[in-house]
PDB file of N, CA and C in Angstrom:
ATOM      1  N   UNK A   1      59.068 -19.545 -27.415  1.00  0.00           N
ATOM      2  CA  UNK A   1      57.761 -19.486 -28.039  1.00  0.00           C
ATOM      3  C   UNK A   1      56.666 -19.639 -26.986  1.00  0.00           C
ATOM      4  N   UNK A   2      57.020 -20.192 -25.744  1.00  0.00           N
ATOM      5  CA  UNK A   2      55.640 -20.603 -24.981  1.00  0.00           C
ATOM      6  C   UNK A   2      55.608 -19.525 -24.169  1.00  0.00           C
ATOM      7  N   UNK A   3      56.575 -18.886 -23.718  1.00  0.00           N
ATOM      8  CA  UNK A   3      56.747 -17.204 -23.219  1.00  0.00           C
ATOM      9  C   UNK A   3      55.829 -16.033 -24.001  1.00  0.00           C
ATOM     10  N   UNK A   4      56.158 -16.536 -25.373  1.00  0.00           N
ATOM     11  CA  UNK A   4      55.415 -15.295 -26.186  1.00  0.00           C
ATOM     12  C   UNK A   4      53.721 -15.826 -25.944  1.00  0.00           C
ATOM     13  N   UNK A   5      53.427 -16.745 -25.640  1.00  0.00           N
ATOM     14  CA  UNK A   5      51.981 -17.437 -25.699  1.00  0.00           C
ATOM     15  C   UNK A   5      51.645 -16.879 -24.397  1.00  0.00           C
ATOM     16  N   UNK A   6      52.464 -17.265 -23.290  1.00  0.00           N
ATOM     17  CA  UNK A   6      51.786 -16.865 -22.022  1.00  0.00           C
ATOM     18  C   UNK A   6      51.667 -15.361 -21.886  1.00  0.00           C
ATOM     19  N   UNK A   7      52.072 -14.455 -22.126  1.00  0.00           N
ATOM     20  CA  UNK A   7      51.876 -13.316 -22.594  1.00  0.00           C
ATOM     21  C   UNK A   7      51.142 -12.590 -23.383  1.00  0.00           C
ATOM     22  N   UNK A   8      50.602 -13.125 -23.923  1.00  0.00           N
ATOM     23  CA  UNK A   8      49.785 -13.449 -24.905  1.00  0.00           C
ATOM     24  C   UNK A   8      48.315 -13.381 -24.174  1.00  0.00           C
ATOM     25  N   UNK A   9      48.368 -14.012 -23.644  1.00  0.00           N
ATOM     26  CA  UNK A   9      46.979 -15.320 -22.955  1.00  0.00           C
ATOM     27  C   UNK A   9      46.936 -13.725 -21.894  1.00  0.00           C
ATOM     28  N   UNK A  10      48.096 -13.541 -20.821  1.00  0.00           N
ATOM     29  CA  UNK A  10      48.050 -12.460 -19.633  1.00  0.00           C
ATOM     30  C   UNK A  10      47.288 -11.287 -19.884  1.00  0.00           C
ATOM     31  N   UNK A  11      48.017 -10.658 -21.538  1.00  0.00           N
ATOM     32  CA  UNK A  11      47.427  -9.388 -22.134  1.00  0.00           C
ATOM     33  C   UNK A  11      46.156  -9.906 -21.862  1.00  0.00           C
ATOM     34  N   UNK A  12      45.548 -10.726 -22.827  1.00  0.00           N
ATOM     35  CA  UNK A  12      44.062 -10.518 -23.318  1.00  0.00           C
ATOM     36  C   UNK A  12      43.225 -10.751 -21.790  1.00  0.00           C
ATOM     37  N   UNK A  13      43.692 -11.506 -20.879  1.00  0.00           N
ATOM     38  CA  UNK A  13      42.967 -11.514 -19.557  1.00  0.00           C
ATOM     39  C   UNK A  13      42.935 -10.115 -19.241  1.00  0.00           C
ATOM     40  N   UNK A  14      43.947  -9.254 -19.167  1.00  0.00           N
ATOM     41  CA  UNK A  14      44.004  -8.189 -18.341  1.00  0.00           C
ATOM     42  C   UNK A  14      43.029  -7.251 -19.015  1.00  0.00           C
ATOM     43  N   UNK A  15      42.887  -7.401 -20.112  1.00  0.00           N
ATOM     44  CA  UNK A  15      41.974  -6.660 -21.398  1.00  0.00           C
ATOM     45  C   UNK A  15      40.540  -6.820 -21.138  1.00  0.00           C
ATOM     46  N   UNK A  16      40.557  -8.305 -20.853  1.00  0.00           N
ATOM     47  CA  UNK A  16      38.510  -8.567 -20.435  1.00  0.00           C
ATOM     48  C   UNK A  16      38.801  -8.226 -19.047  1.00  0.00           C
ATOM     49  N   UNK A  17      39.187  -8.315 -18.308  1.00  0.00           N
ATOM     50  CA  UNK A  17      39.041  -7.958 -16.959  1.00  0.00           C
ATOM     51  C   UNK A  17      39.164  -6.622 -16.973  1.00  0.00           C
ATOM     52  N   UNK A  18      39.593  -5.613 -17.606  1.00  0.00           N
ATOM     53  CA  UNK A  18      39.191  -4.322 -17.692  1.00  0.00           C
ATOM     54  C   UNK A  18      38.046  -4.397 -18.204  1.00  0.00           C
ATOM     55  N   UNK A  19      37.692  -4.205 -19.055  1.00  0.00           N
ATOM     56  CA  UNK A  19      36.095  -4.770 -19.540  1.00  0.00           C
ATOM     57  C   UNK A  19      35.297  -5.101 -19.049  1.00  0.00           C
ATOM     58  N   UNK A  20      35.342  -5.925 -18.355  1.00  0.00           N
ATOM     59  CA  UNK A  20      34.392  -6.246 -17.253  1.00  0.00           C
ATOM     60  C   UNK A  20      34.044  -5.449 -15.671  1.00  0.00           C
ATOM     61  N   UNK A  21      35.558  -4.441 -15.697  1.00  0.00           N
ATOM     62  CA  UNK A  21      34.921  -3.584 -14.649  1.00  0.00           C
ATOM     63  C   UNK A  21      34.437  -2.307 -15.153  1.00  0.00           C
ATOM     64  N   UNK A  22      34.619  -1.978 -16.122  1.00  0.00           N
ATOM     65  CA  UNK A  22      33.597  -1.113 -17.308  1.00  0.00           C
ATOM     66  C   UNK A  22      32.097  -1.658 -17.431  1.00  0.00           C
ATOM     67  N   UNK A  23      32.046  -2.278 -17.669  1.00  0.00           N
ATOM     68  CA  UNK A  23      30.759  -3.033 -17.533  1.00  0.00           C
ATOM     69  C   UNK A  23      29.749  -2.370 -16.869  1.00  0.00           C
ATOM     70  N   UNK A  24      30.473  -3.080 -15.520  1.00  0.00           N
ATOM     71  CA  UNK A  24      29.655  -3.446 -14.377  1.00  0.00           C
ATOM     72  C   UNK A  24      29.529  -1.888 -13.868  1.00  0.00           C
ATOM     73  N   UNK A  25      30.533  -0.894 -14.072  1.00  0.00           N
ATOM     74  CA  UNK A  25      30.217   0.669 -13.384  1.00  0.00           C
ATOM     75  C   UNK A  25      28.812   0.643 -14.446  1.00  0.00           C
ATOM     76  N   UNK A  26      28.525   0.646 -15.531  1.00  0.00           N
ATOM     77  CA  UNK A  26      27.622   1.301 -16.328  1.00  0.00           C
ATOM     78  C   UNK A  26      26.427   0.414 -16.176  1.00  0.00           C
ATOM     79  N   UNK A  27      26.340  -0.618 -15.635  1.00  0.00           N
ATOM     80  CA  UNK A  27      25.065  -1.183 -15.052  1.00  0.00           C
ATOM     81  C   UNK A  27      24.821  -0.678 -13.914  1.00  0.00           C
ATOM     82  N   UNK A  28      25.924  -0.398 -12.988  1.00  0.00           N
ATOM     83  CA  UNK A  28      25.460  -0.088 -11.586  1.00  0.00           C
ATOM     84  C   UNK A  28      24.739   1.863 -11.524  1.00  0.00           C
ATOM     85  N   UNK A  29      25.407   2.039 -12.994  1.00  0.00           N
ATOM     86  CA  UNK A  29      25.383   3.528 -13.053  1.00  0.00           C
ATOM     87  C   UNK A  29      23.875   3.305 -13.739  1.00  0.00           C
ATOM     88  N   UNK A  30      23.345   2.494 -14.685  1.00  0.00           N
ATOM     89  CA  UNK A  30      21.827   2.316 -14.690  1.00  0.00           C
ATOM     90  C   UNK A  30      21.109   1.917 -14.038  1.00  0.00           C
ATOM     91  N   UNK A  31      21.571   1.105 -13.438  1.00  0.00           N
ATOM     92  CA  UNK A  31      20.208   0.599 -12.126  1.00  0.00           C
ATOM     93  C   UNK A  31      19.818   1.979 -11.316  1.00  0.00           C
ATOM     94  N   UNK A  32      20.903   2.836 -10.855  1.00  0.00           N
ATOM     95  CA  UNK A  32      20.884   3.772  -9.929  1.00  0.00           C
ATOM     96  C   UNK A  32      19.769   4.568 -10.899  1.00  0.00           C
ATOM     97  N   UNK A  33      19.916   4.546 -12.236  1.00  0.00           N
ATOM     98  CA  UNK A  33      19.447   5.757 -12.646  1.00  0.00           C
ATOM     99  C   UNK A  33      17.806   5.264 -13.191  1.00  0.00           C
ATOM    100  N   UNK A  34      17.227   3.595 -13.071  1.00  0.00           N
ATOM    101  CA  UNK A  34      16.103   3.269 -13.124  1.00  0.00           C
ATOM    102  C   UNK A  34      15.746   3.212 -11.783  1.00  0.00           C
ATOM    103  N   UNK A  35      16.029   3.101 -10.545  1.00  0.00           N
ATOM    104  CA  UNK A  35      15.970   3.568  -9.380  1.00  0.00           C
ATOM    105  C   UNK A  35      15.388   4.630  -8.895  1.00  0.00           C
ATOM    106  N   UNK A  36      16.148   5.853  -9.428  1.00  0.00           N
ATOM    107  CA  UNK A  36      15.527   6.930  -9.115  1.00  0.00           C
ATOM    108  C   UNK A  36      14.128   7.433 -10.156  1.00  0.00           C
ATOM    109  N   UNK A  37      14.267   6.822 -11.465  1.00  0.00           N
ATOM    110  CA  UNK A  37      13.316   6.560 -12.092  1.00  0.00           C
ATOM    111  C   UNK A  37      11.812   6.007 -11.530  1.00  0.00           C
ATOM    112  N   UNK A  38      11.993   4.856 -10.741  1.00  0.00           N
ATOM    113  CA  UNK A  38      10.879   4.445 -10.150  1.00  0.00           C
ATOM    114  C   UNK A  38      10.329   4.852  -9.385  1.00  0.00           C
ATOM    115  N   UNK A  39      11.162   6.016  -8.654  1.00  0.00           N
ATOM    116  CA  UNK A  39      10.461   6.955  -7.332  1.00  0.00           C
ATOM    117  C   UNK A  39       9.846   7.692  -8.376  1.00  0.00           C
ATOM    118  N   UNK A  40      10.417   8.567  -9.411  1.00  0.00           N
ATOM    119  CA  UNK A  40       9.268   9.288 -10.012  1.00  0.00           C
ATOM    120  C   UNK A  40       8.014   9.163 -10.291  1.00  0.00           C
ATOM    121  N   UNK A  41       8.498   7.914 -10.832  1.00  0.00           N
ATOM    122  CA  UNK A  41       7.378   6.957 -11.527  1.00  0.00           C
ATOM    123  C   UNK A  41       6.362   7.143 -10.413  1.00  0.00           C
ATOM    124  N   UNK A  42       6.706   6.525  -9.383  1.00  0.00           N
ATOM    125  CA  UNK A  42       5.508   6.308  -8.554  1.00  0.00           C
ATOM    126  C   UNK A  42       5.100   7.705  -7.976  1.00  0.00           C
ATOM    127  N   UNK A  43       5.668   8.901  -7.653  1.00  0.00           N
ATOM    128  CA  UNK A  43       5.347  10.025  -7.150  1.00  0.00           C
ATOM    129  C   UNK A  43       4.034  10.501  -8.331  1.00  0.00           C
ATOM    130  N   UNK A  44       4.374  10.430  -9.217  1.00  0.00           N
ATOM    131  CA  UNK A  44       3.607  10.926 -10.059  1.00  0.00           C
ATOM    132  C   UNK A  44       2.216  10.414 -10.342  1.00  0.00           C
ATOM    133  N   UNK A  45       2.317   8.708 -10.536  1.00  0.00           N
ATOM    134  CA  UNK A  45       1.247   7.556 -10.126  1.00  0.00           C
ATOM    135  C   UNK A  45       0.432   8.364  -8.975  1.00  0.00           C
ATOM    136  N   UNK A  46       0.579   8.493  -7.831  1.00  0.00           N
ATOM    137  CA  UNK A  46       0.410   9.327  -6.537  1.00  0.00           C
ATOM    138  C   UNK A  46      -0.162  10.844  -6.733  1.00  0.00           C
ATOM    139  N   UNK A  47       0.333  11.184  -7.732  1.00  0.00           N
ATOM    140  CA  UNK A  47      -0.332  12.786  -7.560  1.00  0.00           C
ATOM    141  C   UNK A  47      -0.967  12.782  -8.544  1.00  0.00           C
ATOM    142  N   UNK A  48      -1.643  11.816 -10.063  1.00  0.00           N
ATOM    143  CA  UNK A  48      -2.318  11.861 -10.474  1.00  0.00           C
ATOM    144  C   UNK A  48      -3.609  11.196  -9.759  1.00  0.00           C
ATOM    145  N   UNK A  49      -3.171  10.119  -9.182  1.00  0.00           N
ATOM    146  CA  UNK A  49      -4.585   9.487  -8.104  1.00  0.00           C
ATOM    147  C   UNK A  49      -5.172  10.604  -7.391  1.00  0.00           C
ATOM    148  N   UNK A  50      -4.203  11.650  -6.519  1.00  0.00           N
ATOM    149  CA  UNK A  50      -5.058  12.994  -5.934  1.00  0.00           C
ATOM    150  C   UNK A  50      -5.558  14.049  -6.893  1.00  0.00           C
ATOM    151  N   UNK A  51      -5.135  14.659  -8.355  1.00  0.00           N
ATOM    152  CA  UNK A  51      -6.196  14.666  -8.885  1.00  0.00           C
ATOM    153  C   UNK A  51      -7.021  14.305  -9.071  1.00  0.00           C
ATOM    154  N   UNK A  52      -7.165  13.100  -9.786  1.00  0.00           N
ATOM    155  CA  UNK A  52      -8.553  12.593 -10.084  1.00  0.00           C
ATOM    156  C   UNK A  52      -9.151  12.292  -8.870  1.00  0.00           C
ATOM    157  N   UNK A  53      -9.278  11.944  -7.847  1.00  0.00           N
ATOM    158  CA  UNK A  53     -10.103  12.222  -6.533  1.00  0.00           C
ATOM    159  C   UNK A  53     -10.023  13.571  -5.745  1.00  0.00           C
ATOM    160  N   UNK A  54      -9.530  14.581  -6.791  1.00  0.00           N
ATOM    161  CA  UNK A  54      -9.917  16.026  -6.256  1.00  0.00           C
ATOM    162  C   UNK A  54     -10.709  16.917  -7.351  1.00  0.00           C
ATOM    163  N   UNK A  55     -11.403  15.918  -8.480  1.00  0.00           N
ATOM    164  CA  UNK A  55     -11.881  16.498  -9.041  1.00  0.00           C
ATOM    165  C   UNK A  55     -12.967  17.041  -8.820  1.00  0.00           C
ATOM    166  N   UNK A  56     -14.230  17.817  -8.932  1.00  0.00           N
ATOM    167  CA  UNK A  56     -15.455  18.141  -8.521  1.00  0.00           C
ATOM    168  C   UNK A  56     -16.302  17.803  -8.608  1.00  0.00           C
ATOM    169  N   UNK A  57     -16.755  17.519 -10.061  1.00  0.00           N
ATOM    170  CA  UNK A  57     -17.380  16.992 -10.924  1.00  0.00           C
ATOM    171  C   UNK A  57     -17.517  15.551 -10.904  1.00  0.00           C
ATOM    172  N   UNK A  58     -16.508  14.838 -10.120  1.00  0.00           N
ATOM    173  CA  UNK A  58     -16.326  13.326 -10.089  1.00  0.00           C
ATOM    174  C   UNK A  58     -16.236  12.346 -11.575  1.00  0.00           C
ATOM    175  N   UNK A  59     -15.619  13.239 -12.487  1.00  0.00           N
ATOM    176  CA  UNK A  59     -15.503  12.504 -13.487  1.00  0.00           C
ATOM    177  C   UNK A  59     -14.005  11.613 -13.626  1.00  0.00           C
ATOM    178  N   UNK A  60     -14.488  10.555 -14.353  1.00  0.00           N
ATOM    179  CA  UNK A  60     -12.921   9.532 -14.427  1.00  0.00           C
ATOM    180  C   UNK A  60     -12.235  10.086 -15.498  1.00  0.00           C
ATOM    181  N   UNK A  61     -10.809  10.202 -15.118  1.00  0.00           N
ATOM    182  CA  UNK A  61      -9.772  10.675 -15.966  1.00  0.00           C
ATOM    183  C   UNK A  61      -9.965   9.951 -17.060  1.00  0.00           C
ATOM    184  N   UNK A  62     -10.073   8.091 -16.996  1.00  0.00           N
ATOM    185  CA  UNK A  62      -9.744   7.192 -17.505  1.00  0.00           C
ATOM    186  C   UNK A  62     -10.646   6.921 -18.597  1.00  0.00           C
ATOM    187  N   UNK A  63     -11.999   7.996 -18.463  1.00  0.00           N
ATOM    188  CA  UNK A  63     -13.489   7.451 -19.340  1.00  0.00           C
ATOM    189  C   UNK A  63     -12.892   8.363 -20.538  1.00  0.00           C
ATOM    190  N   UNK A  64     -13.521   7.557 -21.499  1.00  0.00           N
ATOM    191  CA  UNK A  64     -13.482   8.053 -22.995  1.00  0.00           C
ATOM    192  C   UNK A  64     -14.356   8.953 -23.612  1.00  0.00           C
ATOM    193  N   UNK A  65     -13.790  10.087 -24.300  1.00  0.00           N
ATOM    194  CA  UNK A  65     -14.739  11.196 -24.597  1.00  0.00           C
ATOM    195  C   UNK A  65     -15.841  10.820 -25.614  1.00  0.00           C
ATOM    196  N   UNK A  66     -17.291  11.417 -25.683  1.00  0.00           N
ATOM    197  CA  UNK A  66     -18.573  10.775 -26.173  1.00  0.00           C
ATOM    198  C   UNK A  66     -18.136  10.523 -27.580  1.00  0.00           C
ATOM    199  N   UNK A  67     -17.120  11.319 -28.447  1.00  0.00           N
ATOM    200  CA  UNK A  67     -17.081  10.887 -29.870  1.00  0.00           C
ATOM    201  C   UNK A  67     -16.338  10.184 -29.859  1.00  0.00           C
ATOM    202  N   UNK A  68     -15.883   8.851 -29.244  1.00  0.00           N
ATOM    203  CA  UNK A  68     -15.224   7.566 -29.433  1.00  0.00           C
ATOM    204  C   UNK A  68     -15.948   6.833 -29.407  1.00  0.00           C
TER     205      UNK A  68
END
């Protein structure tokens, strides 16, 4: 009976420890993918700042149109 227990106990370790390296690929596989996220992020931050300081007119993107 204490055979069938320790066996028991081995399975379910080997079970979360698979699990847990499942896990951890699909966090590492999101970080990578908010990562490359944040370069966008900021490229874009970046090329809207050179619009609006390539505008002509010098108006702010950010000002609210007169019927608000």
């Amino acid at each position: 009976m204490n055979d069938d227990r320790l066996v028991e106990v081995e399975t379910k370790l080997a079970y979360q420890e698979d699990t847990i390296q499942q896990l951890n690929e699909v966090i590492c596989r999101q970080q990578d993918q908010i990562d490359a996220l944040l370069v966008q992020y900021e490229l874009l931050v970046n090329r809207m700042k050179e619009l609006d300081t390539d505008r002509p007119d010098g108006d702010d993107l950010d000002e609210r149109p007169p019927h608000y």
